[in-house]
C-alpha atoms as a PDB file:
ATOM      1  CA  UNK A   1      10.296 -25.255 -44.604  1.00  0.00           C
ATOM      2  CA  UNK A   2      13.683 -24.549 -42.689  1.00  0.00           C
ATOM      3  CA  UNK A   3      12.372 -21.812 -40.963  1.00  0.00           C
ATOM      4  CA  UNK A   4       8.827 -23.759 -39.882  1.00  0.00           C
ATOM      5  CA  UNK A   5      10.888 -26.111 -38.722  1.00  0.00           C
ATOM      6  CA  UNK A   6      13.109 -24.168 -36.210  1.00  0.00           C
ATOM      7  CA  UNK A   7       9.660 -21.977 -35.286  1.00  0.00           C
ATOM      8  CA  UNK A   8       8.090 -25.182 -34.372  1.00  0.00           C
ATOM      9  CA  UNK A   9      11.371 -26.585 -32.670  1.00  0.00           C
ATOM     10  CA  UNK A  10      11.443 -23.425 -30.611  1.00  0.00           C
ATOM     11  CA  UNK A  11       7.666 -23.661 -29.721  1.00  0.00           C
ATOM     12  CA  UNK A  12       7.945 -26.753 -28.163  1.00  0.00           C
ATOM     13  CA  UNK A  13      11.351 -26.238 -26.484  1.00  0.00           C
ATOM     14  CA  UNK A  14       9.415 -23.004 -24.737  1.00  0.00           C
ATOM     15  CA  UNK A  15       6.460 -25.198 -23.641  1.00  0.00           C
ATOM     16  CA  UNK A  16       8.479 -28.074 -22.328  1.00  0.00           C
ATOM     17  CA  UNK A  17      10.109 -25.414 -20.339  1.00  0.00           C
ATOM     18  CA  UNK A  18       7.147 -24.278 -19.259  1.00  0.00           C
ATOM     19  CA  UNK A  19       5.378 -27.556 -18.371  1.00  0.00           C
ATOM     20  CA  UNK A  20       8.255 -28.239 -16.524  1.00  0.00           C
ATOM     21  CA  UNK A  21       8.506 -24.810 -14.458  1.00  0.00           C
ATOM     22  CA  UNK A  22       4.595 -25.237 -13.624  1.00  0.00           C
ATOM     23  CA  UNK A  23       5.507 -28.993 -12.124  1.00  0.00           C
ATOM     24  CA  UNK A  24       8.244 -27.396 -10.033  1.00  0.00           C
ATOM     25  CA  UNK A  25       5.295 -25.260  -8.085  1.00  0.00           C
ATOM     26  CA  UNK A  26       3.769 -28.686  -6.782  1.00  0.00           C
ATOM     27  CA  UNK A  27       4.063 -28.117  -2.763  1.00  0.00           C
ATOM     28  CA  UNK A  28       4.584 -30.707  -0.530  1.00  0.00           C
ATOM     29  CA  UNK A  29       3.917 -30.193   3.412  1.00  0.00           C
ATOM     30  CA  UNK A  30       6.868 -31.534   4.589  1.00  0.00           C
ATOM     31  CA  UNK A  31       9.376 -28.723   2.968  1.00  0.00           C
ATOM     32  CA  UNK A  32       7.399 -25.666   3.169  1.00  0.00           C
ATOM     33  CA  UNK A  33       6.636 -22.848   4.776  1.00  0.00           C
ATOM     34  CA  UNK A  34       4.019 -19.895   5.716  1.00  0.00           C
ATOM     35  CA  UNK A  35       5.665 -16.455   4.863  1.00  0.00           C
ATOM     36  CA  UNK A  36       4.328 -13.543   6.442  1.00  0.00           C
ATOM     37  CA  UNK A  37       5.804 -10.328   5.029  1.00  0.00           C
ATOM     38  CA  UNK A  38       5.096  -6.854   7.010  1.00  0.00           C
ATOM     39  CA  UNK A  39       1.776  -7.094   8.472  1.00  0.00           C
ATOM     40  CA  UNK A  40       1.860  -4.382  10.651  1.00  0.00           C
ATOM     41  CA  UNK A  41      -0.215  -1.909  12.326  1.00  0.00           C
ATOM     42  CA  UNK A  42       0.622   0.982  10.295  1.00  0.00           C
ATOM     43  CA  UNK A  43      -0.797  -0.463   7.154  1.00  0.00           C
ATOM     44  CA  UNK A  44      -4.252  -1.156   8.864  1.00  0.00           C
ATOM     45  CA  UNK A  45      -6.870   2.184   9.548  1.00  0.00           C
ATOM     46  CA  UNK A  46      -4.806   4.644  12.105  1.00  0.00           C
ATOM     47  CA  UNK A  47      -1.567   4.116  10.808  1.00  0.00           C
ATOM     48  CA  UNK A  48       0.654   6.106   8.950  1.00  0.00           C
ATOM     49  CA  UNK A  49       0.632   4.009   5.860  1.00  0.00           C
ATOM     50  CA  UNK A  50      -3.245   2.582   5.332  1.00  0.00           C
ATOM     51  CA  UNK A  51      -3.430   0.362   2.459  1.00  0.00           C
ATOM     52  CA  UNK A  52      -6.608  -0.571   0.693  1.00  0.00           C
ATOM     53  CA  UNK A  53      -8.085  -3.850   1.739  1.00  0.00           C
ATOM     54  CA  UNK A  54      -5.353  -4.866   4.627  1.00  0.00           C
ATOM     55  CA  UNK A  55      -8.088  -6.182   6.828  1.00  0.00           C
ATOM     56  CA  UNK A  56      -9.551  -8.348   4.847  1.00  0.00           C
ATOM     57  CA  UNK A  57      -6.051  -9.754   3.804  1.00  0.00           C
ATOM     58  CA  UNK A  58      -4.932  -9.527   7.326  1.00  0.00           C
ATOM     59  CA  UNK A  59      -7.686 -11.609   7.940  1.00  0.00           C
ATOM     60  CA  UNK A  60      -6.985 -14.297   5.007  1.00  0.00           C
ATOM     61  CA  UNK A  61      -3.400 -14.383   6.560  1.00  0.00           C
ATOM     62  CA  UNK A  62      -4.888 -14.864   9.655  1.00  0.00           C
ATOM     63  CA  UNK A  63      -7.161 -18.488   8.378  1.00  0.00           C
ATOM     64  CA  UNK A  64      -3.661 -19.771   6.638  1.00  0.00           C
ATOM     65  CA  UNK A  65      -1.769 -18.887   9.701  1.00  0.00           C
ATOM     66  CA  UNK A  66      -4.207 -20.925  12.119  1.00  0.00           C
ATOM     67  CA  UNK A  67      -3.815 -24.220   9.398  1.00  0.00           C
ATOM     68  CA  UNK A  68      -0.251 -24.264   9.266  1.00  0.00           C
ATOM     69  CA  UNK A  69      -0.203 -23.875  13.210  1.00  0.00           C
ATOM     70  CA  UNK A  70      -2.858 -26.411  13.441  1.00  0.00           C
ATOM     71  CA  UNK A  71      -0.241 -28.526  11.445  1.00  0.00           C
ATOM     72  CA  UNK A  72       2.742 -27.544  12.804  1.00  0.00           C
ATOM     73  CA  UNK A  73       4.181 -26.430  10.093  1.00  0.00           C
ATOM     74  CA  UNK A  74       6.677 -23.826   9.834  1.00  0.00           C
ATOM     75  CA  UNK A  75       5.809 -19.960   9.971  1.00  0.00           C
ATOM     76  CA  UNK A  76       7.911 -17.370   9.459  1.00  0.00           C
ATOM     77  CA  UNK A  77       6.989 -13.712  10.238  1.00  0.00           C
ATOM     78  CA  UNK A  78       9.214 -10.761   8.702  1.00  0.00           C
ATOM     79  CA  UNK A  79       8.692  -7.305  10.135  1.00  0.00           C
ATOM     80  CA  UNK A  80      10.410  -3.656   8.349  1.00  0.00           C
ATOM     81  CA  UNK A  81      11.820  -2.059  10.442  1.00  0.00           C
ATOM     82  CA  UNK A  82      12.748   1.745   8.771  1.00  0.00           C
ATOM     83  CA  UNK A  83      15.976   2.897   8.736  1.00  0.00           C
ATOM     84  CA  UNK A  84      16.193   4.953   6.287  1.00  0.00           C
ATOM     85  CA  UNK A  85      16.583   8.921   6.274  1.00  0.00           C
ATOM     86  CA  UNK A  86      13.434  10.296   5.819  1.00  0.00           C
ATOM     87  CA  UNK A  87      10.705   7.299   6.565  1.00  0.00           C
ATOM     88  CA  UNK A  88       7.989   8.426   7.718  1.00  0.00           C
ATOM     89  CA  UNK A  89       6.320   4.746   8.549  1.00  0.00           C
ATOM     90  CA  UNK A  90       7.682   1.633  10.496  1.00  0.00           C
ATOM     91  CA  UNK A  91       9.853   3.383  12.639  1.00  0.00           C
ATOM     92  CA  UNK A  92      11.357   2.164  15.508  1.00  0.00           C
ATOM     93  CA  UNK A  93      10.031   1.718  18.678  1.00  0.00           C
ATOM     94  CA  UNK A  94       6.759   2.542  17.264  1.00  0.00           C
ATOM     95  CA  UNK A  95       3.233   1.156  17.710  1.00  0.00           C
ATOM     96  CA  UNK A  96       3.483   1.441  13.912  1.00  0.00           C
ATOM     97  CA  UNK A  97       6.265  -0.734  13.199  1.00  0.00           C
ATOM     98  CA  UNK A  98       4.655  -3.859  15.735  1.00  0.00           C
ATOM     99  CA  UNK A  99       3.452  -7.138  13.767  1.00  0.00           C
ATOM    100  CA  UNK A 100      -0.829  -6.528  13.676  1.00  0.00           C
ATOM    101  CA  UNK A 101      -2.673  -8.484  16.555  1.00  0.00           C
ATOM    102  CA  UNK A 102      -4.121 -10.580  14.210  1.00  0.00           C
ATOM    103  CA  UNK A 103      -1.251 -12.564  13.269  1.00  0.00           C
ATOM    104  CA  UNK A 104       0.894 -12.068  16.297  1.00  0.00           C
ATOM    105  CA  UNK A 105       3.892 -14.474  16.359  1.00  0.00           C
ATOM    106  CA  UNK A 106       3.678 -17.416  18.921  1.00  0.00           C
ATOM    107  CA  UNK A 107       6.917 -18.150  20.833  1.00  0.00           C
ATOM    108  CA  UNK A 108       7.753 -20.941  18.380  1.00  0.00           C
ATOM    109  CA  UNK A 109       7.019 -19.079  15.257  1.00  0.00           C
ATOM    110  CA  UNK A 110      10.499 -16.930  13.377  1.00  0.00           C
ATOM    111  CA  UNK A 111      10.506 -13.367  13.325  1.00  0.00           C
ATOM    112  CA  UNK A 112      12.895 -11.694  10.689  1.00  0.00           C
ATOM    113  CA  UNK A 113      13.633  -8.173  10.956  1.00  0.00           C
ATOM    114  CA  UNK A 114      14.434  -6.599   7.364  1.00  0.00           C
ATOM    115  CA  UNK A 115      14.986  -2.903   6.144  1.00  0.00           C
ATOM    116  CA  UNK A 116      14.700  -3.454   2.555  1.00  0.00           C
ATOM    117  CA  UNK A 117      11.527  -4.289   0.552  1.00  0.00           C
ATOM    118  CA  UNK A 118      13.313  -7.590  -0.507  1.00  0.00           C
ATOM    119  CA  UNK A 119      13.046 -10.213   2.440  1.00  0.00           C
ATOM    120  CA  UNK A 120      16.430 -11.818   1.891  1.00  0.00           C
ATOM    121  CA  UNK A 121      18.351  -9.165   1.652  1.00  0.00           C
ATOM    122  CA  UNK A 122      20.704  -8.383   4.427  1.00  0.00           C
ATOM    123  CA  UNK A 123      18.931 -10.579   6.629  1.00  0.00           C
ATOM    124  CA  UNK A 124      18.844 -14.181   8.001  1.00  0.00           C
ATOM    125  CA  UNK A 125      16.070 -15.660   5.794  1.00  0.00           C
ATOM    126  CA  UNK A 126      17.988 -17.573   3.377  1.00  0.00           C
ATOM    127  CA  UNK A 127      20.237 -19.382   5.854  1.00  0.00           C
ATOM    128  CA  UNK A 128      17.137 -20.162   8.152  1.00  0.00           C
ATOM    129  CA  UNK A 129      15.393 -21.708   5.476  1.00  0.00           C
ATOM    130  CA  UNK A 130      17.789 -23.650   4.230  1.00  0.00           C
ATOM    131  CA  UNK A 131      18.434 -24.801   8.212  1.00  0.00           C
ATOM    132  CA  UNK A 132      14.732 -26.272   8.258  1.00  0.00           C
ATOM    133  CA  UNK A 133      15.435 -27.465   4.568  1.00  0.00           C
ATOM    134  CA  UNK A 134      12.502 -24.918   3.404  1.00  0.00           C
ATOM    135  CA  UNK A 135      12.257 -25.545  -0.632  1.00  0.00           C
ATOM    136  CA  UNK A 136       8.267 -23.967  -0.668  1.00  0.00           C
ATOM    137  CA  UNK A 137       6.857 -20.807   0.102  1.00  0.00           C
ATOM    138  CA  UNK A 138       3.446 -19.669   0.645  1.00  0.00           C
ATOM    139  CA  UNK A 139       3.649 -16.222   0.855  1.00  0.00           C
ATOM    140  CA  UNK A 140       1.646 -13.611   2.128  1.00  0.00           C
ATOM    141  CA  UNK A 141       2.005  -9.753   2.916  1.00  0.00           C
ATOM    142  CA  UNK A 142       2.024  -6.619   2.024  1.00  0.00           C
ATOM    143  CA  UNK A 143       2.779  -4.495   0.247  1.00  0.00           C
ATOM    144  CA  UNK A 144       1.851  -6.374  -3.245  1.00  0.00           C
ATOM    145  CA  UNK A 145       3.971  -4.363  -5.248  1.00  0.00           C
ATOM    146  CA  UNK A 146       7.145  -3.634  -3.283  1.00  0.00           C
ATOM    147  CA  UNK A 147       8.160  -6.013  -0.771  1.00  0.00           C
ATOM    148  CA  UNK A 148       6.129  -9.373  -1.651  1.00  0.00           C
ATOM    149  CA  UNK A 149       6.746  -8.703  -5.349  1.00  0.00           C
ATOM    150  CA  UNK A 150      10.452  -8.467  -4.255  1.00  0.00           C
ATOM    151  CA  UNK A 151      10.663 -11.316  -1.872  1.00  0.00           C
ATOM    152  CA  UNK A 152       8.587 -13.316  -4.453  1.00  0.00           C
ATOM    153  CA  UNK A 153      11.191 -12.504  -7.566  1.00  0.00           C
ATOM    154  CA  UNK A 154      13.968 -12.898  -5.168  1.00  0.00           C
ATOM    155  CA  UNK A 155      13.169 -16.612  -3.849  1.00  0.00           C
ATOM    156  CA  UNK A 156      12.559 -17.602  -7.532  1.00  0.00           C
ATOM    157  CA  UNK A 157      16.304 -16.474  -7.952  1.00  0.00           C
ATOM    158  CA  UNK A 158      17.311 -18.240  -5.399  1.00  0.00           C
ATOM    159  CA  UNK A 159      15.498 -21.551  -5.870  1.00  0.00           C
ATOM    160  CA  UNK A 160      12.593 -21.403  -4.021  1.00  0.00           C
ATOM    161  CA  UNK A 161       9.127 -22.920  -5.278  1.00  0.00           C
ATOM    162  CA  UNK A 162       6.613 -19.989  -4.200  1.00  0.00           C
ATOM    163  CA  UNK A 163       2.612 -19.645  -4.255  1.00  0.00           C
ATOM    164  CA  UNK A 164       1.885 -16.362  -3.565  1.00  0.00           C
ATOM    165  CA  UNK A 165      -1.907 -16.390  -1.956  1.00  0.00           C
ATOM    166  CA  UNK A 166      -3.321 -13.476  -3.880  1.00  0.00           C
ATOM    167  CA  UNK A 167      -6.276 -12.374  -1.584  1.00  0.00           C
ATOM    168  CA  UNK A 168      -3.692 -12.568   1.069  1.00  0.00           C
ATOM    169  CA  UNK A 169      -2.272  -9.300  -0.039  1.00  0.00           C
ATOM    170  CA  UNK A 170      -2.906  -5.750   0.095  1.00  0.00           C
ATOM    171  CA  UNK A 171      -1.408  -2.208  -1.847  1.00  0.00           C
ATOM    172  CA  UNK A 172      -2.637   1.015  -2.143  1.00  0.00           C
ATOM    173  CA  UNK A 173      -3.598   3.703  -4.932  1.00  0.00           C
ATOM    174  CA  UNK A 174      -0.130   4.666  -6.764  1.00  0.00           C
ATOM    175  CA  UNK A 175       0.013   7.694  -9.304  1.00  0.00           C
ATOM    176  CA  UNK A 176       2.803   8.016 -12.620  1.00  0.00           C
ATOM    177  CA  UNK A 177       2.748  10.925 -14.801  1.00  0.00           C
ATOM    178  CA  UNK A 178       0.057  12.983 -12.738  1.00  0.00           C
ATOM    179  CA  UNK A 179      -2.501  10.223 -13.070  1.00  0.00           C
ATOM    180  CA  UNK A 180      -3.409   7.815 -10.121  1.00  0.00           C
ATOM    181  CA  UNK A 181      -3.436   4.038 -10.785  1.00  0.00           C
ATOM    182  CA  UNK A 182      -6.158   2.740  -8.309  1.00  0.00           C
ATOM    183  CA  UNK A 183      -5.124  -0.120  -5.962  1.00  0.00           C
ATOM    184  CA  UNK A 184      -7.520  -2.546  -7.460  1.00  0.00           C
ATOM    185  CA  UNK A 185      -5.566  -2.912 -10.572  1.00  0.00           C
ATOM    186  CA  UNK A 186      -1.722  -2.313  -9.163  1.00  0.00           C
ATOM    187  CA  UNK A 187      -2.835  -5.366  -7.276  1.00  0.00           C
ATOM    188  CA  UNK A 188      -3.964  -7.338 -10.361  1.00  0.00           C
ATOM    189  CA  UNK A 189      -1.040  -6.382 -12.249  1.00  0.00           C
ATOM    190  CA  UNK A 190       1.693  -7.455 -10.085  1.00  0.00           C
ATOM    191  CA  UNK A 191      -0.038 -10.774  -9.451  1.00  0.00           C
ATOM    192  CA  UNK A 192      -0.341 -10.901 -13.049  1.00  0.00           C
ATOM    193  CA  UNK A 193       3.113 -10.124 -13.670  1.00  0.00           C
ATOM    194  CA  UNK A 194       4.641 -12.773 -10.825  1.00  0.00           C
ATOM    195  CA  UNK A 195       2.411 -15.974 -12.812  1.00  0.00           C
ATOM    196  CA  UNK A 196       3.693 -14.916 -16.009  1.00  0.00           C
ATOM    197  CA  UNK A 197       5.175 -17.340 -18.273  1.00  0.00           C
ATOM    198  CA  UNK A 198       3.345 -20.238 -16.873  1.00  0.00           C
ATOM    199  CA  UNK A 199       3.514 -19.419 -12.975  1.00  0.00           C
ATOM    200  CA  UNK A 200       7.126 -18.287 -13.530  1.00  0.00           C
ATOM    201  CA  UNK A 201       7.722 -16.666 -10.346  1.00  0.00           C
ATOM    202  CA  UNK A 202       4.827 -17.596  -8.178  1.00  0.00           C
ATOM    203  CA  UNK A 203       0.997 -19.651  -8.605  1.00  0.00           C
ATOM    204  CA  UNK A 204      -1.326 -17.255  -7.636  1.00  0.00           C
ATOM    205  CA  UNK A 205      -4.482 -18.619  -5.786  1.00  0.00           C
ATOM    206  CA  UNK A 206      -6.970 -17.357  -3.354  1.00  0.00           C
ATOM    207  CA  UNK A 207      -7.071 -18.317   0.197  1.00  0.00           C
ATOM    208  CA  UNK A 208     -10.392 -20.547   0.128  1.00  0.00           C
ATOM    209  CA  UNK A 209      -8.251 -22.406  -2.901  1.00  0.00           C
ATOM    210  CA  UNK A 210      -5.480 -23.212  -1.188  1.00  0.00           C
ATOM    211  CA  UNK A 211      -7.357 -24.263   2.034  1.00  0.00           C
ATOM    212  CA  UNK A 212      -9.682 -26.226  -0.135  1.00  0.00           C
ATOM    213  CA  UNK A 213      -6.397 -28.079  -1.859  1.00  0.00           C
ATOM    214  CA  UNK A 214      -7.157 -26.388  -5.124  1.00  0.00           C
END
């Protein structure tokens, strides 16, 4: 009986928790913010880095990007810029490494320059954010696995409420132990992996869901 007892206390400790993570995720227009991680040109067709799908996200990005400008809402753009010895992609003073035309920045709009797949680190993100008193983050990107994953994991770390708007997102094939693991499913596993636990990192919906309010 002891032991049913503590399984059951346990049980319901873990889904309070969890009820009360998933209530955290509720956005509210007035503190949040359109994050738009490394959309550029060398991860569309011609560039050195092609990933599967980009236009179609890049288009997505591009329908939440005209709603929160037709709200005037905040939008922030962050842009790699390589540095590292041996890149071969986003390098500097490249046509490459330039934000895609379809979500070019508008004078008003924040660019961040980062050189690590992790958004906040080593840059200004964090402070600016917390200058506009940013506590939600719609974010949007690519690549799925590396550097929204990161951002995504990050922000939870450091506070931030995040949807992560999954159709919104692009990756490409990866392999592990000689076998390739087609984009399709890196994609769906990531996603998984950030709304595990209840939405523990991110919510995960599509772009005609969160347009729609759903």
């Amino acid at each position: 009986m002891k032991n049913i007892f503590k399984k059951t206390i346990v049980l319901s400790l873990v889904f309070i928790s969890l009820t009360s993570i998933k209530a955290q995720r509720k956005m509210t227009t007035d503190n949040t913010a359109l994050l738009i991680i490394d959309v550029q040109n060398d991860y569309f067709p011609g560039g050195k880095m092609p990933l599967e799908g980009s236009e179609q996200a890049g288009k997505n990005i591009r329908q939440l990007l005209d709603e929160f400008r037709k709200n005037k809402l905040p939008v922030i753009h962050i842009q790699h810029i390589a540095t590292n010895e041996g890149a071969d992609f986003f390098i500097p003073n490249t046509a490459g490494a330039e934000i895609h035309h379809l979500v070019s920045p508008e004078a008003d709009e924040k660019i961040i320059t980062k050189h690590f797949p992790n958004s906040f680190r080593e840059t200004g993100l964090l402070e600016y954010l917390h200058s506009k008193k940013i506590k939600n983050l719609i974010i949007t990107g690519m690549m799925t696995d590396v550097c929204v994953a990161s951002t995504t994991r990050a922000a939870f770390d450091l506070g931030f409420n995040s949807v992560v708007i999954g159709d919104a997102t692009a990756t490409r094939d990866r392999e592990l132990e000689g076998q390739v693991v087609k984009a399709a499913e890196v994609q769906r596993s990531f996603l998984a992996g950030l709304s595990a636990l209840g939405n523990l990192y991110a919510e995960i919906v599509s772009t005609k869901d969160f347009l729609n309010g759903k």
